[in-house]
Protein backbone atom coordinates (compact mmCIF):
# COMPACT_ATOMS: atom_id res chain seq x y z
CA UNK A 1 72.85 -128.93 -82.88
CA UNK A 2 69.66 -127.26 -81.14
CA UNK A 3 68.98 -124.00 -82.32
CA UNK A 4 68.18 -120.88 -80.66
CA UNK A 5 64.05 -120.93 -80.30
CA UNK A 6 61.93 -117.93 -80.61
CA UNK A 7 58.29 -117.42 -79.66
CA UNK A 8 56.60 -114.67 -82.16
CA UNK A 9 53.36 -113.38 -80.87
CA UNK A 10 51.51 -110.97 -83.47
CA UNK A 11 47.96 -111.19 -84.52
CA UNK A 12 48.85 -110.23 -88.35
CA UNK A 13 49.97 -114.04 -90.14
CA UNK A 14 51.68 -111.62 -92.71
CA UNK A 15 54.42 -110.70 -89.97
CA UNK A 16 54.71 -113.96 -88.55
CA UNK A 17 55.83 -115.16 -91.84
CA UNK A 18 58.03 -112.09 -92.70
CA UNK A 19 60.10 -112.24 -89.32
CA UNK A 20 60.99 -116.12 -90.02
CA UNK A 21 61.98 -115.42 -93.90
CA UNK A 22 64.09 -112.57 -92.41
CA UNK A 23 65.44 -114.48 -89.59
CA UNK A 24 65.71 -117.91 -91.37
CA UNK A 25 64.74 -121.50 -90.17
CA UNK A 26 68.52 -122.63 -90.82
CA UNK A 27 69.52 -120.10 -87.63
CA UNK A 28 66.52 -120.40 -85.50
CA UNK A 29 63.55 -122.81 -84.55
CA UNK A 30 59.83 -120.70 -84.60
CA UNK A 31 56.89 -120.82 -82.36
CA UNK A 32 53.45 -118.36 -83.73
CA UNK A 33 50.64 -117.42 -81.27
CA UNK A 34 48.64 -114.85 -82.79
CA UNK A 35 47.18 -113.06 -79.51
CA UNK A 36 48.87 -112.63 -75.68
CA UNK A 37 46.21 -115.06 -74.08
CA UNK A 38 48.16 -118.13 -73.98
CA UNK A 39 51.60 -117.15 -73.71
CA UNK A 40 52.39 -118.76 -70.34
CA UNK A 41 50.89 -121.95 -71.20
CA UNK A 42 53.13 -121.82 -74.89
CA UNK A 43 56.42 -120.71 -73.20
CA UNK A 44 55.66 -123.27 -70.39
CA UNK A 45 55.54 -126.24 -73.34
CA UNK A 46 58.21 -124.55 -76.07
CA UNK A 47 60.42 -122.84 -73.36
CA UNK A 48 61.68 -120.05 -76.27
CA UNK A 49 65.66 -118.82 -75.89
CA UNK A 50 63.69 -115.25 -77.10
CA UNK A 51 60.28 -113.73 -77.62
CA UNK A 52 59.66 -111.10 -80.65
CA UNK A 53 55.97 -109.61 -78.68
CA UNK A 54 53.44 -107.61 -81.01
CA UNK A 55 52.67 -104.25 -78.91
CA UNK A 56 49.03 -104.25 -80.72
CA UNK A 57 46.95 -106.85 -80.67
CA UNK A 58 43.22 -107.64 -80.10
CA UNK A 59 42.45 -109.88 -77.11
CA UNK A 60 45.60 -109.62 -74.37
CA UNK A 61 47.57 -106.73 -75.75
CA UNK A 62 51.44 -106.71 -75.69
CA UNK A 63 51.53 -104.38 -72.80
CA UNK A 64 49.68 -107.14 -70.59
CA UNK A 65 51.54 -110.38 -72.14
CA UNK A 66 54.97 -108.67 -71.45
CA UNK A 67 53.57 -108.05 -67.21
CA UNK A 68 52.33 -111.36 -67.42
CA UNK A 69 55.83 -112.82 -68.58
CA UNK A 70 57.96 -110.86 -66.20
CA UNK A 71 55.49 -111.59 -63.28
CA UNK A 72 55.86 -114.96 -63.46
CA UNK A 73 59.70 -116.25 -61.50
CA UNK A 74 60.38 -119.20 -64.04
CA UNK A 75 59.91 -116.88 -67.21
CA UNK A 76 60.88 -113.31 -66.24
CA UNK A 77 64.55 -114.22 -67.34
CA UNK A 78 63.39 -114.76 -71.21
CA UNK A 79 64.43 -111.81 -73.09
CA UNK A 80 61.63 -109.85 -74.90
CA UNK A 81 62.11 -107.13 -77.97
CA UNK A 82 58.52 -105.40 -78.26
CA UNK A 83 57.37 -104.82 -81.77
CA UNK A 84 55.09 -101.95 -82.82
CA UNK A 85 53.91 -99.10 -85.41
CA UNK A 86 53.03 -96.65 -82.82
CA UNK A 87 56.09 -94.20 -82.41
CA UNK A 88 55.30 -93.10 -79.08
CA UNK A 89 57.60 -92.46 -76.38
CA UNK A 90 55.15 -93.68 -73.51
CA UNK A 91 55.17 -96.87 -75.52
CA UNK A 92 58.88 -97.18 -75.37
CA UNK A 93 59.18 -96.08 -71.56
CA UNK A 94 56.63 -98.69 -70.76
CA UNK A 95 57.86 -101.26 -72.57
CA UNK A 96 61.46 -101.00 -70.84
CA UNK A 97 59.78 -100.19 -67.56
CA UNK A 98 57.89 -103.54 -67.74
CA UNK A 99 61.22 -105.53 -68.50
CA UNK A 100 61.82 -105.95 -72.27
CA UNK A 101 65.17 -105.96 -73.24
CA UNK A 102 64.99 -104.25 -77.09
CA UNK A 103 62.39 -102.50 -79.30
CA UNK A 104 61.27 -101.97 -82.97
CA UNK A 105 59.22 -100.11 -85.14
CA UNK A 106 57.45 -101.13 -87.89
CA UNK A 107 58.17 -101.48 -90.69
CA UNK A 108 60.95 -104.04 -89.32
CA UNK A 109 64.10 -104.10 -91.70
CA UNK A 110 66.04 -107.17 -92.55
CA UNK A 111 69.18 -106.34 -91.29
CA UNK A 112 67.98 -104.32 -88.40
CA UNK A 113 65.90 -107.30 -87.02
CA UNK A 114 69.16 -109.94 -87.40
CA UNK A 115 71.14 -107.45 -85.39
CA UNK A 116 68.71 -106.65 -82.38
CA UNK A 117 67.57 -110.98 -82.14
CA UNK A 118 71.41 -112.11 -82.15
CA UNK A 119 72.71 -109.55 -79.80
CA UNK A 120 69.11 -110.53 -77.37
CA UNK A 121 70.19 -114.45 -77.75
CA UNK A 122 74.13 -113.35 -77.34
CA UNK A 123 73.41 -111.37 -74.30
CA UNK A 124 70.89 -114.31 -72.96
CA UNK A 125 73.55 -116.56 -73.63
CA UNK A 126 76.05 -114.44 -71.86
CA UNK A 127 73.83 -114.27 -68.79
CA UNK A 128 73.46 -117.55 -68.42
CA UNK A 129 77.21 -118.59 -68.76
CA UNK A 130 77.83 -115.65 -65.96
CA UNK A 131 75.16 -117.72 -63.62
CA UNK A 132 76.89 -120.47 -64.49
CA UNK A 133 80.32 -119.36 -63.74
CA UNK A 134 78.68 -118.00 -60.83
CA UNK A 135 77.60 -121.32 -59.14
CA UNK A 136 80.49 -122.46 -60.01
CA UNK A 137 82.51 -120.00 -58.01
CA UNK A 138 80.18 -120.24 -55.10
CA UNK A 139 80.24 -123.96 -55.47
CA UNK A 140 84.42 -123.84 -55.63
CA UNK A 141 83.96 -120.96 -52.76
CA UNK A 142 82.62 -123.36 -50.55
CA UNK A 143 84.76 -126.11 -51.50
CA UNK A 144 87.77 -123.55 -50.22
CA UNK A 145 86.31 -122.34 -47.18
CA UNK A 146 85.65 -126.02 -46.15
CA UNK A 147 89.31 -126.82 -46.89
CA UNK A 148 90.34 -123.99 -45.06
CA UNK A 149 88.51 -125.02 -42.00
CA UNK A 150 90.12 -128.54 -42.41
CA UNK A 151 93.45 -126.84 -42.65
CA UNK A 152 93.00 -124.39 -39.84
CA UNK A 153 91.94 -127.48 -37.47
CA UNK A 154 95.09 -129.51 -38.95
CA UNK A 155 97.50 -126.51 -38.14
CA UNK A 156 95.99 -126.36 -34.81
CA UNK A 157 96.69 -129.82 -34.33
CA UNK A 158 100.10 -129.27 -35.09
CA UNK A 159 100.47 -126.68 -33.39
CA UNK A 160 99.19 -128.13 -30.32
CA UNK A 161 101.57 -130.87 -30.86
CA UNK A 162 104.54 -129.02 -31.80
CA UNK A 163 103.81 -126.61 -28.11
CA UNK A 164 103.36 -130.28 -26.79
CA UNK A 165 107.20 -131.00 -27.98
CA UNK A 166 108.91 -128.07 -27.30
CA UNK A 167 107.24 -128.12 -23.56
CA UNK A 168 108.75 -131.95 -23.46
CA UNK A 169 112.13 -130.60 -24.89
CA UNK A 170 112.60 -127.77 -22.39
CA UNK A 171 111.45 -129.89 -19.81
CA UNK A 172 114.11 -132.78 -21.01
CA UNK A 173 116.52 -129.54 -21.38
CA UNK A 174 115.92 -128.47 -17.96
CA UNK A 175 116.19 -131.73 -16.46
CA UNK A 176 119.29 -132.26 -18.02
CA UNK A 177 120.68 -129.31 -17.03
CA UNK A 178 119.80 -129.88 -13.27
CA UNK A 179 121.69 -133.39 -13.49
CA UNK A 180 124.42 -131.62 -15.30
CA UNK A 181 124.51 -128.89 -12.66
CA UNK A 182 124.09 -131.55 -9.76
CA UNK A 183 126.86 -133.92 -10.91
CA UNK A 184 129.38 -130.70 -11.01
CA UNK A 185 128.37 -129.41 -7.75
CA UNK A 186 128.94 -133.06 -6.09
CA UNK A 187 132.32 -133.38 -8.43
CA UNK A 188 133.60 -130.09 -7.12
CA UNK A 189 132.23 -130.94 -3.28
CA UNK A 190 134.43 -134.41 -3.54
CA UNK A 191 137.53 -132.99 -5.20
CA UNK A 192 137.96 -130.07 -2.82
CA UNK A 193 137.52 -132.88 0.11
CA UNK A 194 140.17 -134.96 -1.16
CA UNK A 195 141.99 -131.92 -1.33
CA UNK A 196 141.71 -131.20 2.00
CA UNK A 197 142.02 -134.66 3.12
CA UNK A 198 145.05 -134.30 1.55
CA UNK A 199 146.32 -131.26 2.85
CA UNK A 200 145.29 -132.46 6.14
CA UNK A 201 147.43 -135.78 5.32
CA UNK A 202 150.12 -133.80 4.53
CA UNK A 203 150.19 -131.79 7.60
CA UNK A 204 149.81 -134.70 9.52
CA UNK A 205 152.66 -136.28 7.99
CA UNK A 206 154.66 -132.95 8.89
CA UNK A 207 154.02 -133.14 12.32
CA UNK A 208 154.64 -136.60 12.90
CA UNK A 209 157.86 -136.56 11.24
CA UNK A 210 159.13 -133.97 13.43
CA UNK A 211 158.01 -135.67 16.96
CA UNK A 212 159.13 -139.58 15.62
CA UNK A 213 161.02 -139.68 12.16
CA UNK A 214 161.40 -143.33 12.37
CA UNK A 215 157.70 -144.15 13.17
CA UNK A 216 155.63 -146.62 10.93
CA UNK A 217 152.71 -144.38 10.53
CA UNK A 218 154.99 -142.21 7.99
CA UNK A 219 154.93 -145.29 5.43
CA UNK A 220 150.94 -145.55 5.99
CA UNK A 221 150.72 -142.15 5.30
CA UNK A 222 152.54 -141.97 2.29
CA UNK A 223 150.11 -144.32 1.09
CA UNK A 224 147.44 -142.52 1.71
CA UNK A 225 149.01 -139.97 -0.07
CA UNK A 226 149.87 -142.01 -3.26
CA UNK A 227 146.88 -143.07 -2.83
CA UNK A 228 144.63 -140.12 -2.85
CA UNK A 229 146.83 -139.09 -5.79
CA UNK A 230 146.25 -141.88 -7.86
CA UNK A 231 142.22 -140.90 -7.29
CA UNK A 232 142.73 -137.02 -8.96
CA UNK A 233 144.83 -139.10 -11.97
CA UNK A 234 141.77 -141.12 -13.00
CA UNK A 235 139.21 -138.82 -12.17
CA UNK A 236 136.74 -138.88 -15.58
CA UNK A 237 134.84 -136.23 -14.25
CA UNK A 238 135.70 -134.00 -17.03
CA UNK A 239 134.21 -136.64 -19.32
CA UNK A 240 131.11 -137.39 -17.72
CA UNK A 241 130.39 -133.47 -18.05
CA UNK A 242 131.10 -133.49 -21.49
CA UNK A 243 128.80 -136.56 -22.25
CA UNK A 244 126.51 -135.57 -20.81
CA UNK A 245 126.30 -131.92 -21.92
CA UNK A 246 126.69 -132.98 -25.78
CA UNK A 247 123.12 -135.04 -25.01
CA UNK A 248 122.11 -131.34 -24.53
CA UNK A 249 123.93 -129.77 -26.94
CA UNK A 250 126.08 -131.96 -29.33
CA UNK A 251 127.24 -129.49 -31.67
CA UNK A 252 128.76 -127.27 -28.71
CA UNK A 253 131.89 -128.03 -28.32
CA UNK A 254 132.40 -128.88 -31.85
CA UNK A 255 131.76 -125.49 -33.22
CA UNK A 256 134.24 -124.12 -30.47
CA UNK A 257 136.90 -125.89 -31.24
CA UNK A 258 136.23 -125.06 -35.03
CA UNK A 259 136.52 -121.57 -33.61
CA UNK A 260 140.11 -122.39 -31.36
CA UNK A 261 140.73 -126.45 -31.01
CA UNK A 262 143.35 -125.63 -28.75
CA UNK A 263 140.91 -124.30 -26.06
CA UNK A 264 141.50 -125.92 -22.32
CA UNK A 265 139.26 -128.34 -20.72
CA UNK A 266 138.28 -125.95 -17.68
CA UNK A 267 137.90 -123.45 -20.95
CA UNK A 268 135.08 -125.58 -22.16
CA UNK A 269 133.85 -126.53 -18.93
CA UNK A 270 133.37 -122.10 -18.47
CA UNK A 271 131.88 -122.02 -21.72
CA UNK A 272 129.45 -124.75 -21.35
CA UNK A 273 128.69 -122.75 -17.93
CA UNK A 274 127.67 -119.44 -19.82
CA UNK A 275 125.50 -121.96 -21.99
CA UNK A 276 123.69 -122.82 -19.64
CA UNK A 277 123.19 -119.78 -18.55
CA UNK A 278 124.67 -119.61 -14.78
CA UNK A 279 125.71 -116.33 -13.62
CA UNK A 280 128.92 -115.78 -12.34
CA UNK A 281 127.74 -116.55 -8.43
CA UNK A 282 127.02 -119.81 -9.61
CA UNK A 283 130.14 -120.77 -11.45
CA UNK A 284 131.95 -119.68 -8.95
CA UNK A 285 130.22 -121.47 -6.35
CA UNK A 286 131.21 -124.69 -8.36
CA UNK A 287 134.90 -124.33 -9.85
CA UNK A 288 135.32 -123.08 -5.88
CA UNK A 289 137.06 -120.03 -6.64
CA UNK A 290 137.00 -116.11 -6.42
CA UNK A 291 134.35 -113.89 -8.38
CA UNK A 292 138.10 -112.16 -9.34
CA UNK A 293 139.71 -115.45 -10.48
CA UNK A 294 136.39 -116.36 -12.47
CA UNK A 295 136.06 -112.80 -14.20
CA UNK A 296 140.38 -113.20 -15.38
CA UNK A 297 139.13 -116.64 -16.89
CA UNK A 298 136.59 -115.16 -18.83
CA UNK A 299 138.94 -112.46 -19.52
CA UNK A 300 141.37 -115.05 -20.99
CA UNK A 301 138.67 -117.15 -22.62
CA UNK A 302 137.54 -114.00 -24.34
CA UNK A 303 140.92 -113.47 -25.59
CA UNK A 304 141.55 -117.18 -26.93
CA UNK A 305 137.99 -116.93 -29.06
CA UNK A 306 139.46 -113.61 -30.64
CA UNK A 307 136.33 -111.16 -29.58
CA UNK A 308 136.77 -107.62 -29.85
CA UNK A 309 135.93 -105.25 -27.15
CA UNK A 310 132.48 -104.62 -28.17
CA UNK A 311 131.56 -108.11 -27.96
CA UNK A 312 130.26 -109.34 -25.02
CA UNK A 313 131.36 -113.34 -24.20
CA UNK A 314 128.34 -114.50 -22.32
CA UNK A 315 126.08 -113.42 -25.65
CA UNK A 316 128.73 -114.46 -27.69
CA UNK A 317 128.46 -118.31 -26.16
CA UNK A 318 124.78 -118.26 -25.93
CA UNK A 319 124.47 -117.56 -29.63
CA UNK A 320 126.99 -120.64 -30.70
């Protein structure tokens, strides 16, 4: 274990040797000069943890050694407690003025010494652990504001890429939508034209009976008829509206029927509508009806998924 060293600088040998009995070699490791005039050169070589400094002495006096000590950068750190016989407050003002940390008067007690060189080397030692720590926290400071950059560019990233995705999803939304929206418009378009092909047939059929009941073209038209028919009975465009809304939304319907499972086919057709967010022109325009007729479906539908008043349907749907 290296113990604490001290530098004593006092031109009398008798106090040299009374501060290290006092102090003891067991706690400390000594260094004598007996005059100010080499102390740089001996703290350069012993580097001392403390310096006990004579205010009296011949050649460089305390006064001077203790400028020349805090002058210079790689020693002005070293504590110094001035020793001296003079009991004079200028002494003491310029001793603390100049930079030393404590102060005695001769004669120097025992106990009094111990006390003032242990709380110096504490305090020293205290310092330095504080610098430490201090480096340390800058050092970890930097270490955190570099990972904070990394993280900041890495969120950015992400977040570039996750505005990246949700554009793309929209954009997939939208475009299904449109397809949806197309294939119900062209659906509608060809049912009510096989409707009034139909009616037309019918009419035909009517007439034509009336002028020649016996006449072939009856049987052809019948056909037609049964024919035509047979198109509305497989018609799967119900189906391919539902497929292909579910690739939109797959949970939809699902959660409405978990709210009525007895709901209609055109109810979930009106319902996938007001998800999409159509207004009521527009759903109209499709199912081919009147605004009147659309608003006594919704009036229904309302009824079937047990709103209240209060509630509004179309925010109802759009929050499902």
């Amino acid at each position: 274990m290296n113990l604490p060293k001290i530098l004593i600088v006092d031109d009398r040998q008798f106090d040299r040797i009374l501060y290290k009995e006092y102090l003891g070699d067991t706690n400390y490791s000594f260094t004598e000069l007996d005059d100010g005039e080499n102390i740089l050169e001996t703290i350069s070589d012993e580097k001392p943890d403390l310096i006990l400094l004579d205010w009296q002495m011949p050649r460089v006096s305390g006064l001077e050694a203790l400028k020349m000590i805090k002058k210079n950068q790689a020693f002005k750190n070293i504590p110094v407690i001035i020793i001296t016989g003079l009991e004079d407050e200028k002494v003491l003002e310029e001793a603390f003025d100049f930079g030393s940390i404590d102060f005695l008067n001769k004669p120097v007690t025992r106990i009094e010494l111990n006390a003032r060189v242990l709380n110096a080397i504490s305090l020293q030692d205290a310092i330095r652990r504080l610098a430490s720590q201090t480096e340390e926290l800058y050092s970890l400071n930097s270490i955190i504001k570099n990972q904070k950059v990394e993280l900041e560019k890495s969120l950015e990233i992400k977040t570039q890429r996750m505005e990246s995705d949700r554009n793309d999803f929209e954009s997939d939304i939208d475009l299904k939508n449109k397809k949806l929206l197309s294939k119900e418009l062209d659906t509608t378009k060809l049912i009510n034209d096989i409707k009034s092909i139909k009616s037309l047939i019918q009419s035909c059929y009517q007439d034509l009976k009336t002028e020649n009941s016996e006449s072939k073209v009856l049987r052809k038209l019948k056909t037609i008829e049964r024919d035509i028919d047979h198109l509305e009975i497989h018609d799967n465009g119900l189906e391919d509206f539902k497929e292909t809304f579910e690739s939109i939304d797959p949970n939809f319907y699902k959660n409405l029927a978990t709210i009525n499972p007895k709901l209609t086919p055109n109810d979930l057709k009106n319902c996938a509508y007001i998800k999409m967010n159509l207004d009521n022109y527009e759903v109209a325009k499709i199912l081919n009806v009147e605004l009147k007729s659309l608003q006594m479906t919704r009036y229904r539908l309302k009824k079937k998924l047990k709103l209240d008043e209060k509630t509004q349907l179309r925010e109802f749907i759009l929050s499902i």
